[in-house]
N, C-alpha and C. Protein backbone atom coordinates (compact mmCIF):
# COMPACT_ATOMS: atom_id res chain seq x y z
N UNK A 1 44.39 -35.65 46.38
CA UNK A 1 43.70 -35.36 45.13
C UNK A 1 42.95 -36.60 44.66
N UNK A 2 41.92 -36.59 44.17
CA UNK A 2 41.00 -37.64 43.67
C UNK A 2 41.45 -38.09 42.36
N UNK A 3 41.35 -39.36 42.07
CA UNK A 3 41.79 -39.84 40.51
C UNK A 3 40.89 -39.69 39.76
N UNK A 4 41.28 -39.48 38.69
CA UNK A 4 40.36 -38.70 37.61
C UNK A 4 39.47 -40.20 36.89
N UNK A 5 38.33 -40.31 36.69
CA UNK A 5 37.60 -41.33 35.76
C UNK A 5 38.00 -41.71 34.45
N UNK A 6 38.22 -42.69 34.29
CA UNK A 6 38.80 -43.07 33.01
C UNK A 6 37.73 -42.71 31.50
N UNK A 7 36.37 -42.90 32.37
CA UNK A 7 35.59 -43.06 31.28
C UNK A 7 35.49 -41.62 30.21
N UNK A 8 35.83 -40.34 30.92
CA UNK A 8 35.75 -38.96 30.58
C UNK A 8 37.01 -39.10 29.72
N UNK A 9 37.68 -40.19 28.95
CA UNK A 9 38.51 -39.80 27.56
C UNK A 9 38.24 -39.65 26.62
N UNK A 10 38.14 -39.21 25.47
CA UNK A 10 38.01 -39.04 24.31
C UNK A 10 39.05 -38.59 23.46
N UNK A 11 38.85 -38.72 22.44
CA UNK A 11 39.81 -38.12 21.18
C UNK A 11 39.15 -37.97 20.18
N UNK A 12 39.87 -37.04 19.97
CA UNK A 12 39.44 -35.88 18.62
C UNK A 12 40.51 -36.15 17.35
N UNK A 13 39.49 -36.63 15.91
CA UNK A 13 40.92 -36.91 14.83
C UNK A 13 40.49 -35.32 14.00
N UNK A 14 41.29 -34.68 12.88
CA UNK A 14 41.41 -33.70 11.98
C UNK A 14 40.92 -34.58 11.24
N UNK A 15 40.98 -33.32 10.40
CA UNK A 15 41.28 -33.89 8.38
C UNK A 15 42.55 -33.70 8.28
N UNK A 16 43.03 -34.04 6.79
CA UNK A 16 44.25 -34.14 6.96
C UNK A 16 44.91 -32.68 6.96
N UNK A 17 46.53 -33.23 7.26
CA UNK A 17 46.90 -31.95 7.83
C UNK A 17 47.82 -31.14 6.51
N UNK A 18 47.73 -29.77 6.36
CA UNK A 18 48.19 -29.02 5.38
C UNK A 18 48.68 -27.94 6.21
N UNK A 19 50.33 -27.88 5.85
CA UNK A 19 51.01 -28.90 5.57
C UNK A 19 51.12 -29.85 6.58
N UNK A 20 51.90 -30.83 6.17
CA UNK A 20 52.22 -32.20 7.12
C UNK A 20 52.78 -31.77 8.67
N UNK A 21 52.05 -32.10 9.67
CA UNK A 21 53.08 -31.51 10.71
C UNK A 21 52.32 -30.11 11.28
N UNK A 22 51.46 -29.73 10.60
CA UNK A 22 51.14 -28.66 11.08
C UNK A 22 49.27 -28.79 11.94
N UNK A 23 49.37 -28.53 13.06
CA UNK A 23 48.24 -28.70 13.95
C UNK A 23 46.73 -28.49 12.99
N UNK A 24 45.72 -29.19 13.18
CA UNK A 24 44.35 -29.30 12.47
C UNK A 24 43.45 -28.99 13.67
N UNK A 25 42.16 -28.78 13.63
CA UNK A 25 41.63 -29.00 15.21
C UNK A 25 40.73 -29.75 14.59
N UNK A 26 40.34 -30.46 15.32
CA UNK A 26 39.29 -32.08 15.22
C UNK A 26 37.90 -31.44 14.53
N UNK A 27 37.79 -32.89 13.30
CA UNK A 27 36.57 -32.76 12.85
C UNK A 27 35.58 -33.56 13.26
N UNK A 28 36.16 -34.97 13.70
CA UNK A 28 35.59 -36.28 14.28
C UNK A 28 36.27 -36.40 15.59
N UNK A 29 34.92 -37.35 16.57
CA UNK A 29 35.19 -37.32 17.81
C UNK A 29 35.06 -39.00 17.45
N UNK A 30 36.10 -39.83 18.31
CA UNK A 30 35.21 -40.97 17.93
C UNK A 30 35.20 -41.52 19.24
N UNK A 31 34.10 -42.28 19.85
CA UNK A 31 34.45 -42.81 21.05
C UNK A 31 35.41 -44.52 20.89
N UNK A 32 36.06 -44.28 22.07
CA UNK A 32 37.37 -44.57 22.40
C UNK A 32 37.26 -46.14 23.11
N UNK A 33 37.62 -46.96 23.01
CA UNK A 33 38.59 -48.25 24.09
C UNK A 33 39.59 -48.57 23.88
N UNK A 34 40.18 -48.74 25.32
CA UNK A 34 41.58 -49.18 25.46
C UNK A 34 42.28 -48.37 24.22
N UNK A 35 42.63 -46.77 25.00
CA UNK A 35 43.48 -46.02 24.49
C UNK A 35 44.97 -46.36 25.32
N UNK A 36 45.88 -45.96 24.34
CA UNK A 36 46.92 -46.56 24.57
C UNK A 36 48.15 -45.28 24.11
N UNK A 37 48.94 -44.73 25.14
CA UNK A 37 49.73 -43.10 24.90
C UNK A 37 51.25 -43.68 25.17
N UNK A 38 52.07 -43.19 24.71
CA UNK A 38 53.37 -44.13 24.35
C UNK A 38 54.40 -43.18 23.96
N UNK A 39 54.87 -42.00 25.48
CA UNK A 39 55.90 -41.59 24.60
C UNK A 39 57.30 -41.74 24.84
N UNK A 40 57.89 -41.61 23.60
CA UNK A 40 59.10 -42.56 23.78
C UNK A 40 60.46 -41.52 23.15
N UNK A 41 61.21 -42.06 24.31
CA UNK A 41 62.41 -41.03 24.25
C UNK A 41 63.34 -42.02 24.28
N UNK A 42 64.63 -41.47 23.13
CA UNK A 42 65.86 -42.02 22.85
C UNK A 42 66.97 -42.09 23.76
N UNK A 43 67.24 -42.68 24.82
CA UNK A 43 68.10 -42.28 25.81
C UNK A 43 69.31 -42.94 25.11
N UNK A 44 70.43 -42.02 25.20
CA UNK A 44 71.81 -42.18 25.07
C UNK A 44 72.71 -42.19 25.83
N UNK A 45 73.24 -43.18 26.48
CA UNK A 45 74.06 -43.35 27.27
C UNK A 45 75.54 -43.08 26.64
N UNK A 46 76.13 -42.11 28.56
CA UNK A 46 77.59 -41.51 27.94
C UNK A 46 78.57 -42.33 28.92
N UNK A 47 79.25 -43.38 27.93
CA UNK A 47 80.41 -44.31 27.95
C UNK A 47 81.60 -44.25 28.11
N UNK A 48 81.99 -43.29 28.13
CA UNK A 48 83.43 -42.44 27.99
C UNK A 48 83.77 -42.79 29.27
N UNK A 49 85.28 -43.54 29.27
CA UNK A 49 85.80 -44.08 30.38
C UNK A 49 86.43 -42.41 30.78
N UNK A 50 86.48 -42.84 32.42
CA UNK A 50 86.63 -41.81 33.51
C UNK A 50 87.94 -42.19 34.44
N UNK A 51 88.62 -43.42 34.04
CA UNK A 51 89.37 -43.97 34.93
C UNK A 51 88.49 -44.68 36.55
N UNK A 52 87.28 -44.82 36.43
CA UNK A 52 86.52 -45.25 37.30
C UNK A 52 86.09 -46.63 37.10
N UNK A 53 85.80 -47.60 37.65
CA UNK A 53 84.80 -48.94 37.44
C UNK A 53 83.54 -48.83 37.15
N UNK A 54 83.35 -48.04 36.41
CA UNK A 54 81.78 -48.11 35.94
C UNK A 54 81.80 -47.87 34.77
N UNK A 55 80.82 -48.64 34.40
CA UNK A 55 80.34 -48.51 32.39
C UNK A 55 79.91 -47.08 31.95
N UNK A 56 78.61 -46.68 33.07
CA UNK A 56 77.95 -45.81 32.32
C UNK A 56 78.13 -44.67 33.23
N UNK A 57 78.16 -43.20 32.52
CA UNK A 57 78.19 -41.91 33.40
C UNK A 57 76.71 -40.96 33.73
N UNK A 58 75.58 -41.49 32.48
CA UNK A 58 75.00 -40.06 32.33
C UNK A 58 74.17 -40.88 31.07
N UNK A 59 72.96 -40.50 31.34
CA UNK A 59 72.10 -40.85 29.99
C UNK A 59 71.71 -39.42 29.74
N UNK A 60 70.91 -39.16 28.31
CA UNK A 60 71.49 -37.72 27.85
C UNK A 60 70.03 -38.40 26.58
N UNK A 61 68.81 -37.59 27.16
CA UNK A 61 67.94 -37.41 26.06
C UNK A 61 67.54 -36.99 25.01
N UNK A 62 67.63 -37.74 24.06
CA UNK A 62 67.76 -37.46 22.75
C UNK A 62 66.24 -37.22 22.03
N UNK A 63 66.18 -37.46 21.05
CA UNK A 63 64.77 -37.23 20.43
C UNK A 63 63.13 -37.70 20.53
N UNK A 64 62.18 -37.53 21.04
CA UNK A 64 60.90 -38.02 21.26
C UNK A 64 60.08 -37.74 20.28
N UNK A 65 59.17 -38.71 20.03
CA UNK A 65 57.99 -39.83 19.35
C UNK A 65 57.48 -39.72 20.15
N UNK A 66 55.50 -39.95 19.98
CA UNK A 66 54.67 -40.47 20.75
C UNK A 66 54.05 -41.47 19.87
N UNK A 67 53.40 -42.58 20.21
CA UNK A 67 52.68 -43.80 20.03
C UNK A 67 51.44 -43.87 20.30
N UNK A 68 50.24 -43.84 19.73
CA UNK A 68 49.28 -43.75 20.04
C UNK A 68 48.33 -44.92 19.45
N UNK A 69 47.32 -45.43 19.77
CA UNK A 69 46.85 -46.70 19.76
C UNK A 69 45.29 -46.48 20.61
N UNK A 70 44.02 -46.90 19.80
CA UNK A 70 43.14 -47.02 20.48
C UNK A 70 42.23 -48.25 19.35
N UNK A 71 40.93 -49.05 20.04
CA UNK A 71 40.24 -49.50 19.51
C UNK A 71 38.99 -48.88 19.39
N UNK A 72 37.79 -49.51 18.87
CA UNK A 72 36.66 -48.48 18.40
C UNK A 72 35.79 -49.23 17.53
N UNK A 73 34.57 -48.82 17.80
CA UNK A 73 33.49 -49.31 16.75
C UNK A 73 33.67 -48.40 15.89
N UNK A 74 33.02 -48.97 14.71
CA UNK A 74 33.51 -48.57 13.10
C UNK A 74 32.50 -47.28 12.98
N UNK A 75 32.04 -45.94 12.89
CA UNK A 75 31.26 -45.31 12.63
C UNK A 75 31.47 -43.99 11.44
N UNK A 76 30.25 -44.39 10.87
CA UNK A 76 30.49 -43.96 9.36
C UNK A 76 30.97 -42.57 9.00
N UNK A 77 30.88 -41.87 10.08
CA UNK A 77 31.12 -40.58 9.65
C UNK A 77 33.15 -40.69 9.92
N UNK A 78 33.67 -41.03 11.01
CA UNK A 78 35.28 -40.67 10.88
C UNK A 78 36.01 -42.28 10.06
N UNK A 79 35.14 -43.11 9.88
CA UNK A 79 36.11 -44.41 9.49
C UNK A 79 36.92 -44.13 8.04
N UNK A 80 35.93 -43.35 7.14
CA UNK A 80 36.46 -43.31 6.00
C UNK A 80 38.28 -42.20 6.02
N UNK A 81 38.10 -41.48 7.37
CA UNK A 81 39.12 -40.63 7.46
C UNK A 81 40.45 -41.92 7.83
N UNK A 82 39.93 -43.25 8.40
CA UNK A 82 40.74 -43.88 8.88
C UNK A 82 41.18 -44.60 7.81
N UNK A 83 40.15 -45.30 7.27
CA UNK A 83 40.78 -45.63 6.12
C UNK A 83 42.23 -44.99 4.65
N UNK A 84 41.14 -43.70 4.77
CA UNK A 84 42.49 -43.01 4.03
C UNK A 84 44.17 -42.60 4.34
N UNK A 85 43.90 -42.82 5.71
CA UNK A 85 44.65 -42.67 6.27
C UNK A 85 46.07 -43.89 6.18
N UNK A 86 45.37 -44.95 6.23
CA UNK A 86 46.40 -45.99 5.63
C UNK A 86 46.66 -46.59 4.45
N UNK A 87 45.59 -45.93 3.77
CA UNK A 87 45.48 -46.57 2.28
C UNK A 87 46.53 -45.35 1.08
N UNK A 88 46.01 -44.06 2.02
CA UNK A 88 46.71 -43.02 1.04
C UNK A 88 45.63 -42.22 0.42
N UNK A 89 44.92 -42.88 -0.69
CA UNK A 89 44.30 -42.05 -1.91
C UNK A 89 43.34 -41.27 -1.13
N UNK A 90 42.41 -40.39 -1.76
CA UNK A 90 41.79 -39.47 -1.66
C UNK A 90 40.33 -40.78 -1.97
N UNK A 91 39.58 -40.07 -0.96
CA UNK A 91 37.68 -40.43 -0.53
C UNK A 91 37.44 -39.86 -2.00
N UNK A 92 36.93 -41.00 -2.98
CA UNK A 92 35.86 -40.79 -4.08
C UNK A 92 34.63 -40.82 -3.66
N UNK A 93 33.73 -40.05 -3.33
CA UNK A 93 32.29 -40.43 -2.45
C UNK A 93 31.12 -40.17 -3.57
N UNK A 94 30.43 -40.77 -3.58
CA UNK A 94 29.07 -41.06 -4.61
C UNK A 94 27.89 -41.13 -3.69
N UNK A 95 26.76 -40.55 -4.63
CA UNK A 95 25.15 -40.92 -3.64
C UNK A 95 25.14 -39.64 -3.20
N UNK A 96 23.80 -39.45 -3.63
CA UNK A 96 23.08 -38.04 -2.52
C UNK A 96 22.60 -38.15 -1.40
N UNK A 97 22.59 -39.31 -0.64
CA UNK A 97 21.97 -39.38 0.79
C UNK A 97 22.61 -40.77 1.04
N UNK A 98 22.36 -41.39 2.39
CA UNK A 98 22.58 -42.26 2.98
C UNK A 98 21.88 -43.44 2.35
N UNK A 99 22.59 -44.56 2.33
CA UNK A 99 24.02 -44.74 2.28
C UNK A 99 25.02 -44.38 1.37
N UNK A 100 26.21 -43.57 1.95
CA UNK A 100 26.94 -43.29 0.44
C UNK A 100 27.92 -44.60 0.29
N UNK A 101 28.54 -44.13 -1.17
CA UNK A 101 29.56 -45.57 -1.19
C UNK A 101 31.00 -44.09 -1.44
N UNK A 102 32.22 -44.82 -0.61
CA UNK A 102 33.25 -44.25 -0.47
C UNK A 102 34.30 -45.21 -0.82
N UNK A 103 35.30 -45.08 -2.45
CA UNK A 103 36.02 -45.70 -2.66
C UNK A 103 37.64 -45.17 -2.34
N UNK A 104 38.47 -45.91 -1.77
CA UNK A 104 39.74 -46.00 -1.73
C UNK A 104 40.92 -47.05 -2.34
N UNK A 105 41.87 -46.30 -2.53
CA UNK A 105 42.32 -47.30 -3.03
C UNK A 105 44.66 -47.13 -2.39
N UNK A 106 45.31 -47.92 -2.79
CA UNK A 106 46.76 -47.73 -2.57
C UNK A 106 47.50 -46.25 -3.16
N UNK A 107 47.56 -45.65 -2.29
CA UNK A 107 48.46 -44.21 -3.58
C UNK A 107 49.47 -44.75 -3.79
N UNK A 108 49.85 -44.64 -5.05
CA UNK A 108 50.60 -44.92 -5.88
C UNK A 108 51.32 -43.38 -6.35
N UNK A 109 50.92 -42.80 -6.37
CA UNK A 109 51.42 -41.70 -7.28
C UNK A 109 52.52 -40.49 -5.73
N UNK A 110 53.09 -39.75 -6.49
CA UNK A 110 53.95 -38.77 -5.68
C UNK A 110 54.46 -39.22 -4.71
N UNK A 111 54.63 -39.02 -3.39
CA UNK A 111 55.08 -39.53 -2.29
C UNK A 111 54.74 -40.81 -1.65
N UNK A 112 53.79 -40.98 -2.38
CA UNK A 112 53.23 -42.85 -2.46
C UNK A 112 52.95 -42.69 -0.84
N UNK A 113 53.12 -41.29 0.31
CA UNK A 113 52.50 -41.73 1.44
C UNK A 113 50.68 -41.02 1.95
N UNK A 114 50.37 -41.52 2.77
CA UNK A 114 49.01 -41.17 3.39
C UNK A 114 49.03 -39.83 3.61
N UNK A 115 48.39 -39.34 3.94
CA UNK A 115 48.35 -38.16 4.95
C UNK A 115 48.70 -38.07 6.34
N UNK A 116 48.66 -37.28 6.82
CA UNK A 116 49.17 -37.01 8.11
C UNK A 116 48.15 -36.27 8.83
N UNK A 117 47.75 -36.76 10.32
CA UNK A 117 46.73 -35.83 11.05
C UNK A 117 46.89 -35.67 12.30
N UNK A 118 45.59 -34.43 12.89
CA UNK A 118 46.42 -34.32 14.34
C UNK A 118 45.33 -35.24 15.24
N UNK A 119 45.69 -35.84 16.42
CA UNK A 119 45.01 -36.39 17.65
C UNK A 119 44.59 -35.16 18.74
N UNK A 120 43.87 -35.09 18.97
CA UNK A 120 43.60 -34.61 20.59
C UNK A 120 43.03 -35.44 21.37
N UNK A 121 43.95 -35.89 22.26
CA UNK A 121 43.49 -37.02 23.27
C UNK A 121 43.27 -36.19 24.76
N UNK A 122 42.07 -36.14 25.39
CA UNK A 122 41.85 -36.25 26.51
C UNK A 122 41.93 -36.74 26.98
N UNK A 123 42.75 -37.31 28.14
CA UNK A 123 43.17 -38.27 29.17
C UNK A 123 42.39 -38.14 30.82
N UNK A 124 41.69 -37.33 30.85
CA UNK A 124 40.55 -37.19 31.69
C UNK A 124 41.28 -36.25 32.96
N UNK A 125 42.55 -35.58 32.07
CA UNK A 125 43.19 -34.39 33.20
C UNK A 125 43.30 -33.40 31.85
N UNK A 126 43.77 -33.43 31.42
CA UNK A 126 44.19 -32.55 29.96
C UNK A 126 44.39 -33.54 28.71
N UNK A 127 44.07 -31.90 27.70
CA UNK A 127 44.22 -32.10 26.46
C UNK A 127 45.34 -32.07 26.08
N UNK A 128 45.98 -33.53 24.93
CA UNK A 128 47.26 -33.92 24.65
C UNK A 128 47.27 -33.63 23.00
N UNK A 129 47.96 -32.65 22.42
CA UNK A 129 47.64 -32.75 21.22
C UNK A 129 49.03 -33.27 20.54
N UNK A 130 48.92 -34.12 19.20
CA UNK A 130 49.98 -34.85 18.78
C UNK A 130 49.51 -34.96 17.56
N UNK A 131 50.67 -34.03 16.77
CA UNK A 131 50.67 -33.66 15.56
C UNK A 131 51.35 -34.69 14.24
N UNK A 132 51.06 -34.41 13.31
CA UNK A 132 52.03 -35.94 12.38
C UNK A 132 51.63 -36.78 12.88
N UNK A 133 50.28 -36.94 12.95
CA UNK A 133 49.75 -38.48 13.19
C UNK A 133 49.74 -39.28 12.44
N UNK A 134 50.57 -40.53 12.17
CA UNK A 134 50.55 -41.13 11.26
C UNK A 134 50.03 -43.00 11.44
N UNK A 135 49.12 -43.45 10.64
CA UNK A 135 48.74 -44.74 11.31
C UNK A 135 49.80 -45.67 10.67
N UNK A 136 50.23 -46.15 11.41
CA UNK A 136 51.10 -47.54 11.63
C UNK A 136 50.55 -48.93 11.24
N UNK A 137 49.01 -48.99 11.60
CA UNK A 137 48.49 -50.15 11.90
C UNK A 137 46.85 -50.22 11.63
N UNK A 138 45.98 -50.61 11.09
CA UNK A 138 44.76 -50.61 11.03
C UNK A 138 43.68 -51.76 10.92
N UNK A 139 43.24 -52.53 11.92
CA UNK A 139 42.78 -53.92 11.90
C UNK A 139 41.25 -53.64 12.07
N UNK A 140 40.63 -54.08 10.66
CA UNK A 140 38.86 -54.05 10.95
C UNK A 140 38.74 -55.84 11.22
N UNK A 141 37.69 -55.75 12.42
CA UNK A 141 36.75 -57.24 12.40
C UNK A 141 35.86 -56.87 12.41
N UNK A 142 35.20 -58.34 11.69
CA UNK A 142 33.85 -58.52 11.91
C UNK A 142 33.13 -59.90 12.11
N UNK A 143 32.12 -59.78 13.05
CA UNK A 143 31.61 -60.76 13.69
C UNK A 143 30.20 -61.33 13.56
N UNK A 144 29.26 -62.08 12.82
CA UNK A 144 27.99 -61.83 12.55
C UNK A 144 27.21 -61.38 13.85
N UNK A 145 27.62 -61.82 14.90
CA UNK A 145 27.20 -61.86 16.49
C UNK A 145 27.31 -60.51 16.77
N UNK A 146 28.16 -59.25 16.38
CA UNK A 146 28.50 -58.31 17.02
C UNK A 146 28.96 -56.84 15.93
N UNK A 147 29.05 -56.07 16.70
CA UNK A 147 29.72 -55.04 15.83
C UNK A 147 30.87 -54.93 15.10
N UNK A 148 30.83 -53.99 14.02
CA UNK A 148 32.17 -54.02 13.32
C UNK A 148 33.03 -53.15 14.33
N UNK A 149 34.41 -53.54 14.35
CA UNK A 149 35.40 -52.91 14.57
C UNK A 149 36.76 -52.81 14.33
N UNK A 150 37.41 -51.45 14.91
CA UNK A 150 38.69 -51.64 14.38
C UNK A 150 39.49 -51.16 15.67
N UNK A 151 41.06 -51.30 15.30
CA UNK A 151 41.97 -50.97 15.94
C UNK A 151 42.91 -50.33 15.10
N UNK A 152 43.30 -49.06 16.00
CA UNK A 152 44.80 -48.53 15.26
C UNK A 152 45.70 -48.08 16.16
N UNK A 153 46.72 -47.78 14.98
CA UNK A 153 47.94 -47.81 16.14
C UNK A 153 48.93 -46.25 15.29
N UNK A 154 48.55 -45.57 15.74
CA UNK A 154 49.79 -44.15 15.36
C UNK A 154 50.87 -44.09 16.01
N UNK A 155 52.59 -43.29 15.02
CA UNK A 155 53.47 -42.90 15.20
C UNK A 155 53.13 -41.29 14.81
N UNK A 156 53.21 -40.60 16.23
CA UNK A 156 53.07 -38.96 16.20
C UNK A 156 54.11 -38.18 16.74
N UNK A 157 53.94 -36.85 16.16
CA UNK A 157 55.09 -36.02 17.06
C UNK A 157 54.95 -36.10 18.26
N UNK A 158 55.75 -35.74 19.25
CA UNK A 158 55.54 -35.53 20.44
C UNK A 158 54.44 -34.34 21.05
N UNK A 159 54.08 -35.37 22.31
CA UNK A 159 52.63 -34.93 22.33
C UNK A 159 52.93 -33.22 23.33
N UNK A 160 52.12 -32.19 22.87
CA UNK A 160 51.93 -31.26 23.46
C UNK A 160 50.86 -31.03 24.56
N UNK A 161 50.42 -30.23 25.45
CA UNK A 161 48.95 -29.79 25.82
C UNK A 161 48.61 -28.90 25.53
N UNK A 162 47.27 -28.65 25.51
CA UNK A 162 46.38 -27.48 24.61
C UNK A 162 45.71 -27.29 25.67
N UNK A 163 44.69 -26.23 25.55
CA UNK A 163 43.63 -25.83 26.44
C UNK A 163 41.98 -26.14 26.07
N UNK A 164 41.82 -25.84 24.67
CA UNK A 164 40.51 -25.29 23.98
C UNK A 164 40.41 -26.62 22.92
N UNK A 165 39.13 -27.69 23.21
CA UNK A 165 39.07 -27.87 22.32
C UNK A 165 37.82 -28.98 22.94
N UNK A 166 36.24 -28.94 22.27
CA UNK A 166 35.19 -28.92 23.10
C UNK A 166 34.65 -30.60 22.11
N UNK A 167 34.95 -31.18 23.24
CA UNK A 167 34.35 -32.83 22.68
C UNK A 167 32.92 -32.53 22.14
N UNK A 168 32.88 -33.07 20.74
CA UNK A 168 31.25 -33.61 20.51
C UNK A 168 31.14 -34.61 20.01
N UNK A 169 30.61 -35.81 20.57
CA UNK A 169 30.56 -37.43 19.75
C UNK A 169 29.73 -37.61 19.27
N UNK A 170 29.80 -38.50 18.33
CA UNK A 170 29.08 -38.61 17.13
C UNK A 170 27.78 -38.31 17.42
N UNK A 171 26.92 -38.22 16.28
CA UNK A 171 25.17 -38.61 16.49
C UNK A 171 24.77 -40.21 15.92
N UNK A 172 26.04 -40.68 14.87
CA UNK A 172 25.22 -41.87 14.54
C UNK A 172 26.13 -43.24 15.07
N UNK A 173 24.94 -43.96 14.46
CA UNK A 173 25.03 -44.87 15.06
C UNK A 173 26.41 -46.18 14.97
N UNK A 174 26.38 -47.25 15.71
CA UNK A 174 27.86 -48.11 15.62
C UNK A 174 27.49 -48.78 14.26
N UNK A 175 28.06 -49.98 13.49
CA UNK A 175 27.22 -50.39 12.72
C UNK A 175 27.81 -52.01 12.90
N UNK A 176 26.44 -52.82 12.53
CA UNK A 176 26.81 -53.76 12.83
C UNK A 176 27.03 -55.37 11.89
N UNK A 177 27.97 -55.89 12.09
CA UNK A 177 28.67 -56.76 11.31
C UNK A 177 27.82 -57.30 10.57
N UNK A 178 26.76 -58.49 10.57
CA UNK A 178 25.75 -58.56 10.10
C UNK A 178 24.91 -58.03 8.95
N UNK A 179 25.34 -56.91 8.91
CA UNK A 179 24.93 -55.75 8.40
C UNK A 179 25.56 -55.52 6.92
N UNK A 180 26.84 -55.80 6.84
CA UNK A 180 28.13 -55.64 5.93
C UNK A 180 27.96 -56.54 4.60
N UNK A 181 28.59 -56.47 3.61
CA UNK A 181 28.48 -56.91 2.41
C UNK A 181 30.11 -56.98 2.11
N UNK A 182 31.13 -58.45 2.33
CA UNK A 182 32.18 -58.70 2.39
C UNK A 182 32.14 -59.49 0.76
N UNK A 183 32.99 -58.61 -0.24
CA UNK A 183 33.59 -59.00 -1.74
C UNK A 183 34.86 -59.21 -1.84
N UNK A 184 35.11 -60.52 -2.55
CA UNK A 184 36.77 -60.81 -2.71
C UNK A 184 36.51 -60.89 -4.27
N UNK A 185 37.63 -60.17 -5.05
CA UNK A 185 37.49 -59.97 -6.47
C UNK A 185 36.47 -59.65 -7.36
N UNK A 186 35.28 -58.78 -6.55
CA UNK A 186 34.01 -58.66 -7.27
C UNK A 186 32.88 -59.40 -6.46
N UNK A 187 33.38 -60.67 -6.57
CA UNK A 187 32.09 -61.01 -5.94
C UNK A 187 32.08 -61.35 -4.55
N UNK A 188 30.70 -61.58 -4.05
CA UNK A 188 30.17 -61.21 -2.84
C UNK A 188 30.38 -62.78 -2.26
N UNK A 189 30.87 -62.68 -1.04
CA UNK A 189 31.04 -64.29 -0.30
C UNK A 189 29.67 -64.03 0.35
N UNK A 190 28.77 -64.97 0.42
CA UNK A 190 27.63 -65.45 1.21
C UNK A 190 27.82 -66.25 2.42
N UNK A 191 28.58 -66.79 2.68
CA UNK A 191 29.23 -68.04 3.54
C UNK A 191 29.76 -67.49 4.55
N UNK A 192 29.81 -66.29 5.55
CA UNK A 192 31.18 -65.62 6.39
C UNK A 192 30.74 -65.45 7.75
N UNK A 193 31.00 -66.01 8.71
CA UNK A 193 30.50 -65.89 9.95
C UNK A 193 31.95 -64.33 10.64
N UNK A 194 32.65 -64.99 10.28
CA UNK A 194 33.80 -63.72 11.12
C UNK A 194 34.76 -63.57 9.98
N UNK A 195 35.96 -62.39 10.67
CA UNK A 195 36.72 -62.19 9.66
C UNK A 195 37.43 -60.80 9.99
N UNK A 196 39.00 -60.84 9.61
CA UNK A 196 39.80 -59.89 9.98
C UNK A 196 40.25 -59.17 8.85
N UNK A 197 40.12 -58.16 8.94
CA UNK A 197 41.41 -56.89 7.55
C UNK A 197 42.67 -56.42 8.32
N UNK A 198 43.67 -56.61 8.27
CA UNK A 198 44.98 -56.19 9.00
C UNK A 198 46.10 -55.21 7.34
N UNK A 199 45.93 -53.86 8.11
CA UNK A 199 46.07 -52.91 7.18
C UNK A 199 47.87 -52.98 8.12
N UNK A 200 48.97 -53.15 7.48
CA UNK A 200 50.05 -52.06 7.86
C UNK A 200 50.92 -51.48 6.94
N UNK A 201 51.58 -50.42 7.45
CA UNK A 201 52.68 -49.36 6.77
C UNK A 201 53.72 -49.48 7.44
N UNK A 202 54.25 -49.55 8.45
CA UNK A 202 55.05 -49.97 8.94
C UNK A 202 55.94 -48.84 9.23
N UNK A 203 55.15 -47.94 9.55
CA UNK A 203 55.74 -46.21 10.26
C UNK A 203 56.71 -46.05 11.25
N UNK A 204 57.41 -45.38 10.64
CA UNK A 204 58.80 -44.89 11.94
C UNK A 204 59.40 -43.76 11.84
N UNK A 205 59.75 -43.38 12.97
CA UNK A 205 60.20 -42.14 12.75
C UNK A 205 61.72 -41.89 12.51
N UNK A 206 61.68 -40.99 11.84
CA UNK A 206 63.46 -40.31 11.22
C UNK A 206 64.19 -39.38 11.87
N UNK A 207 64.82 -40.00 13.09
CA UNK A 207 65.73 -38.63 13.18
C UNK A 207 66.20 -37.91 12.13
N UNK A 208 66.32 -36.86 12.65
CA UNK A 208 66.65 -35.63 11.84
C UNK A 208 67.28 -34.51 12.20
N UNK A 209 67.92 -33.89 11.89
CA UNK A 209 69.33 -32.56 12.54
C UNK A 209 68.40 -31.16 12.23
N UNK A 210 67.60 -30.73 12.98
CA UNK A 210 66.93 -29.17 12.29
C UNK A 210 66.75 -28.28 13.06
């Protein structure tokens, strides 16, 4: 059998998911580097002496997580989904045309958490869908030399496969660092050649008896 091309991956993010946990099908496609699939199972080892010389009898799988992680140029149409995503609050969006301005801010209120969304990752054999996507991790740079970007890192349910679900990537464009207008307390720094935002929540998952 021939190995499949790496370059044919993509992923597909939702909006958020209603309720939590429950499958979305992708509104944003975003293109992808160094995707990163991580699923992780609780192995429990069974200790119970046997009258034998050995420690262990039997590992015995317990509950699975998937981990998901990709980097990406910043593009205007799914970033603001990313953002909310670790920040929590709800997209205030202003402006009738391009450029809009989209404010976020820390939720504070009710469950004080983000939302939750689904992934569909194509892995360039099948579609992996992984529900309760939750970001862990969210790092924007920027470089005057180069594009903005970010990295994230999700804790999701365990990943399923799907059949149906038809990539379309973006139409616009990456955007580039240069480009950006970086404010600390109001006002605008003039002076900034580079520069990192490192967003975390520090997501994990809860076993649970259900």
């Amino acid at each position: 059998q021939m190995p499949f091309p790496a370059a044919r991956q993509w992923v597909g993010l939702s909006a958020p998911e209603s309720p939590r946990g429950t499958a979305a099908a992708p509104v944003y496609f975003v293109p992808i580097k160094s995707p990163a699939w991580d699923p992780t199972v609780n192995m429990m080892p069974d200790e119970g002496m046997r009258g034998q010389m050995v420690d262990g009898y039997d590992q015995i799988a317990g509950q699975r997580y998937d981990k998901f992680g990709f980097d990406c140029n910043v593009y205007a149409d799914s970033f603001p989904a990313m953002v909310r995503g670790v920040l929590g609050s709800t997209d205030t969006k202003t402006g009738t045309g391009a450029p809009y301005t989209h404010t976020f801010g820390l939720l504070n209120t009710g469950t004080g958490q983000p939302p939750s969304y689904t992934l569909n990752y194509f892995d360039a054999l099948d579609i992996n869908q992984l529900t309760q996507a939750q970001i862990d991790s969210l790092v924007v740079k920027f470089d005057s030399g180069g594009l903005l970007t970010a990295s994230l890192a999700y804790v999701c349910n365990a990943g399923t496969i799907i059949t149906t679900t038809t990539n379309t990537p973006p139409a616009v464009e990456s955007i580039a660092s240069w480009n950006c207008v970086v404010k600390l307390a109001g006002s605008t720094i003039t002076r900034l050649v580079d520069g990192e935002l490192d967003f975390k929540r520090g997501a994990k998952p809860i076993p649970a008896i259900t």
